[in-house]
Protein backbone atom coordinates (compact mmCIF):
# COMPACT_ATOMS: atom_id res chain seq x y z
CA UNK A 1 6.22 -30.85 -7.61
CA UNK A 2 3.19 -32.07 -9.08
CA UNK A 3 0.84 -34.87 -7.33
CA UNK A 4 -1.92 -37.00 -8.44
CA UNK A 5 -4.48 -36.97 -6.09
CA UNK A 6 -8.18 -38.78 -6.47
CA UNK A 7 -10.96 -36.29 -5.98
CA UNK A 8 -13.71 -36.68 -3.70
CA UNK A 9 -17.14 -37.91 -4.55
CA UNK A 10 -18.87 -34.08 -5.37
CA UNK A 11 -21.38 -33.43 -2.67
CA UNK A 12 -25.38 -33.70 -3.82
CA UNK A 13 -27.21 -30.53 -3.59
CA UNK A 14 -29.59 -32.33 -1.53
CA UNK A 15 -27.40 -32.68 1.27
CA UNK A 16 -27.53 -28.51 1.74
CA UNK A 17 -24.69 -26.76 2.42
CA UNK A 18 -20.85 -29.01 3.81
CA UNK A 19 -20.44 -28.54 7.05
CA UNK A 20 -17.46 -25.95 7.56
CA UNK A 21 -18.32 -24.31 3.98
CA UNK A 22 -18.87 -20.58 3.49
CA UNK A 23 -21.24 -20.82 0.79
CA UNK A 24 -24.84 -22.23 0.79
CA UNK A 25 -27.11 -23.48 -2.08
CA UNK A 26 -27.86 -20.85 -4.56
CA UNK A 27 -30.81 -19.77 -5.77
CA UNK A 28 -32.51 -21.11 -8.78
CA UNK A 29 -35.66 -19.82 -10.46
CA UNK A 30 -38.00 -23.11 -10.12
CA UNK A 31 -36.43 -24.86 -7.29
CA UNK A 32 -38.98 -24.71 -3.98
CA UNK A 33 -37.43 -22.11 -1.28
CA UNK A 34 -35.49 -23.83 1.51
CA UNK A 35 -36.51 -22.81 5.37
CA UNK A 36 -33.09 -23.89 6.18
CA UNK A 37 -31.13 -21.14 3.37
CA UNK A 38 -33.55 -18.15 4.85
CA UNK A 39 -31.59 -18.61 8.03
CA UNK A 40 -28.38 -18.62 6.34
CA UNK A 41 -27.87 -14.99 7.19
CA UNK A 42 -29.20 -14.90 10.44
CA UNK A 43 -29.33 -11.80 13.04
CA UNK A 44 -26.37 -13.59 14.87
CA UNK A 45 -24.37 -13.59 11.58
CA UNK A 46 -25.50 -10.47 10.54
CA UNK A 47 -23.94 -8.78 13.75
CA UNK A 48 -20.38 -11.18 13.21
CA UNK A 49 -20.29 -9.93 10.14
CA UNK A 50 -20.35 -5.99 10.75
CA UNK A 51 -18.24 -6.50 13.41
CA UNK A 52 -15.89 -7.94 10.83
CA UNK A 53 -16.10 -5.53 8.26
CA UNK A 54 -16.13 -2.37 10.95
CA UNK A 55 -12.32 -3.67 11.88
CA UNK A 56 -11.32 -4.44 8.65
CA UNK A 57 -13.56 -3.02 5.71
CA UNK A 58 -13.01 -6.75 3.76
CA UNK A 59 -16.38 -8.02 2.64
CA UNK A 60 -15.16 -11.38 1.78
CA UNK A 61 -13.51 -11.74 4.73
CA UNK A 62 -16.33 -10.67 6.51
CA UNK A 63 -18.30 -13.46 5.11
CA UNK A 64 -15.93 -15.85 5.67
CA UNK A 65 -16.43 -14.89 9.45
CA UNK A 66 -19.64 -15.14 9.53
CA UNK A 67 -19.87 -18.38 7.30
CA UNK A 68 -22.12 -16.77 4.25
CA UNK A 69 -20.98 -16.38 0.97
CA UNK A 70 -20.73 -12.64 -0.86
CA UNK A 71 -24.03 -13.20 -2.67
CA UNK A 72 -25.72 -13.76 0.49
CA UNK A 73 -24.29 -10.66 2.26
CA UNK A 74 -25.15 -8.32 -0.77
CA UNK A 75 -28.60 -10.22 -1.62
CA UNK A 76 -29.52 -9.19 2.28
CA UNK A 77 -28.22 -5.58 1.67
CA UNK A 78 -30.02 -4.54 -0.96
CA UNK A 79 -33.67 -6.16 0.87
CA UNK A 80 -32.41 -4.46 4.14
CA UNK A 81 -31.89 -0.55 4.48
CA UNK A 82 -31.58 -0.85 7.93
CA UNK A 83 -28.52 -3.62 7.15
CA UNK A 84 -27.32 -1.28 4.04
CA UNK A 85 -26.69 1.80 6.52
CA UNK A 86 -24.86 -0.43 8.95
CA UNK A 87 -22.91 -2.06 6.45
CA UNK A 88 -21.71 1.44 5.01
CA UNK A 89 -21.42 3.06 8.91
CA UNK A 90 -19.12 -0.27 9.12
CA UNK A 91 -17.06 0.60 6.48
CA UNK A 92 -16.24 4.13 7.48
CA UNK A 93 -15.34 2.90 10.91
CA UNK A 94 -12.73 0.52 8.85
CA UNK A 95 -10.96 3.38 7.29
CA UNK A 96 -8.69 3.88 10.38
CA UNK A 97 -7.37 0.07 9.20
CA UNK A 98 -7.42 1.19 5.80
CA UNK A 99 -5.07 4.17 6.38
CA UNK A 100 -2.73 2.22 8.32
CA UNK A 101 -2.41 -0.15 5.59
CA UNK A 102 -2.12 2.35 3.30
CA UNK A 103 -0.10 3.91 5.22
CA UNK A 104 2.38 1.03 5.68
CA UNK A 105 2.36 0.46 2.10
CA UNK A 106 4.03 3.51 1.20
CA UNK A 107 6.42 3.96 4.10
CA UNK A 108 7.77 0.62 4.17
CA UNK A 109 6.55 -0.93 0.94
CA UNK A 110 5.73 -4.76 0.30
CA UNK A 111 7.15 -7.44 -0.53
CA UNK A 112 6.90 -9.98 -4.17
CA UNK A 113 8.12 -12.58 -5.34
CA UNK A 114 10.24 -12.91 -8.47
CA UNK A 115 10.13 -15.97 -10.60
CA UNK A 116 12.66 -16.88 -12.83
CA UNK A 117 11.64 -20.11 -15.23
CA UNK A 118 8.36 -21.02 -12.86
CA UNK A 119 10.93 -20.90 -10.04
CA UNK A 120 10.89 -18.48 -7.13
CA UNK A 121 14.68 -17.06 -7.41
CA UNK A 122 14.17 -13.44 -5.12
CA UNK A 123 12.21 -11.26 -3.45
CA UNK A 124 12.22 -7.92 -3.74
CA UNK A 125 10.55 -4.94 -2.06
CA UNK A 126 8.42 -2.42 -4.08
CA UNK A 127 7.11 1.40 -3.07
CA UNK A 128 4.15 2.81 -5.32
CA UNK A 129 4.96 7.06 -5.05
CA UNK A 130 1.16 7.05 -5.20
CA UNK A 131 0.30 5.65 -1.91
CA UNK A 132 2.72 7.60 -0.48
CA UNK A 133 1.13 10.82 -2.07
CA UNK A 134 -2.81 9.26 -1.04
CA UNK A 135 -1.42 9.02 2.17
CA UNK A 136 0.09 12.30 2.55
CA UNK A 137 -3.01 13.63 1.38
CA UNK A 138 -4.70 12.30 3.93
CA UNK A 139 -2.57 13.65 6.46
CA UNK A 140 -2.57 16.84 5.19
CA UNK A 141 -6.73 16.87 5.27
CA UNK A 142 -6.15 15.64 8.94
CA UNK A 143 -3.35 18.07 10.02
CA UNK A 144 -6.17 20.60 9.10
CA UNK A 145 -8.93 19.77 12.14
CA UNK A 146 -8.84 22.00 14.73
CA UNK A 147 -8.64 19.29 17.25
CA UNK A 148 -6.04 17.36 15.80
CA UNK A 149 -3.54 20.48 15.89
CA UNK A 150 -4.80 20.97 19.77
CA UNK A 151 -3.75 17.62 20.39
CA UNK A 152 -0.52 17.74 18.62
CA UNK A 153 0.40 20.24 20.97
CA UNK A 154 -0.30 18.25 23.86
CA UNK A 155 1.16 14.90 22.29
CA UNK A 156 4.75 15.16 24.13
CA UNK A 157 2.90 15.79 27.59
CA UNK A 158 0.26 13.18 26.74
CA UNK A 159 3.37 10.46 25.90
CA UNK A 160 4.97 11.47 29.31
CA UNK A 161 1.55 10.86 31.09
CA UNK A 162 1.29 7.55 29.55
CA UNK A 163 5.00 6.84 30.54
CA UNK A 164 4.23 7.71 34.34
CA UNK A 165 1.36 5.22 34.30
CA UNK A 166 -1.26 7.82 34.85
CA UNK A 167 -4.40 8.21 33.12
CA UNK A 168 -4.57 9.79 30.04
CA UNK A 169 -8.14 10.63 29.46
CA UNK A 170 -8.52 12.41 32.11
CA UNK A 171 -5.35 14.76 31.98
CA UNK A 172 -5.75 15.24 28.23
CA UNK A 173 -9.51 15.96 28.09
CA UNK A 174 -9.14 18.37 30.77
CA UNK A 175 -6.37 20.35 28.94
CA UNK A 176 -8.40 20.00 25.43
CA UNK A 177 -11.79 21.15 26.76
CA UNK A 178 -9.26 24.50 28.45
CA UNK A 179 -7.97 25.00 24.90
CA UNK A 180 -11.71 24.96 23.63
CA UNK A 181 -12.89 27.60 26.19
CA UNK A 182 -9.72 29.86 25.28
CA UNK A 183 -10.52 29.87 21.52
CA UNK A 184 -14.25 30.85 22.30
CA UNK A 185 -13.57 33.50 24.48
């Protein structure tokens, strides 16, 4: 249902930024800088916001975490090398949440809504063949490493560690690092 509700006095761009907002002033040519704005992006939120996008490769989301809006974040990377290496190291630590999605995606699909009349009637799952394909690409390019395979073949004794309670890094390192020597011999 539709409902008539009054709308808020707009806030006055002298009052800076709402409290609980993402998004500060922007910048306009003629309009003196702000001391306050040059914070905006501080060191603090800087290192909330990699930490953000190295879990879960989402800019915006990233910026919603660290309470600066898009502009800001990419305004930053482009005057910061230092920030635009981190930023892209933080994205390639995100692919492992990328490839699960993906990864769920294909396997198990997702689910949509179907309207009927401007009505939710259903929902209904849907597959894409080409995420499934992307992702068994990817596996394939994995299944390739050297050390993946060595683990594979110590997976079932790894899961029967873990089941025991014992330590794992210790038992499987040992047994990789023996593989290792074996091949360079």
């Amino acid at each position: 249902m539709n409902a008539i509700t009054q709308i808020s006095e707009p806030q006055s761009l002298e009052a800076g930024p709402r409290i609980g907002s993402s998004y500060g002033r922007a910048s306009l040519p003629g309009v003196p800088h702000n001391e306050e704005r040059s914070t905006i992006f501080s060191p603090e939120a800087q290192g909330i916001f990699l930490e953000h996008l190295s879990t879960g490769g989402n800019v915006r989301l990233a910026c919603r975490a660290c309470g600066v809006s898009p502009q800001t974040a990419y305004r930053a990377r482009r005057k910061s090398p230092a920030l635009a290496a981190l930023w892209d190291a933080a994205l390639v630590s995100a692919r492992v949440h990328a490839a699960d999605v993906l990864a769920n995606r294909a396997l198990d699909g997702w689910e949509e809504a179907v309207f009927y009349h401007g009505e939710e009637v259903a929902r209904r799952t849907r597959y894409s063949d080409r995420l499934l394909l992307a992702h068994l690409a990817r596996l394939d390019r994995l299944a390739e490493c050297a050390e993946v395979r060595a683990a594979e073949a110590l997976l079932d004794g790894a899961i029967d560690t873990l089941r025991k309670g014992e330590e794992l890094e210790e038992a499987v390192c040992g047994q990789l690092s023996a593989r290792a020597s074996r091949r360079s011999a």
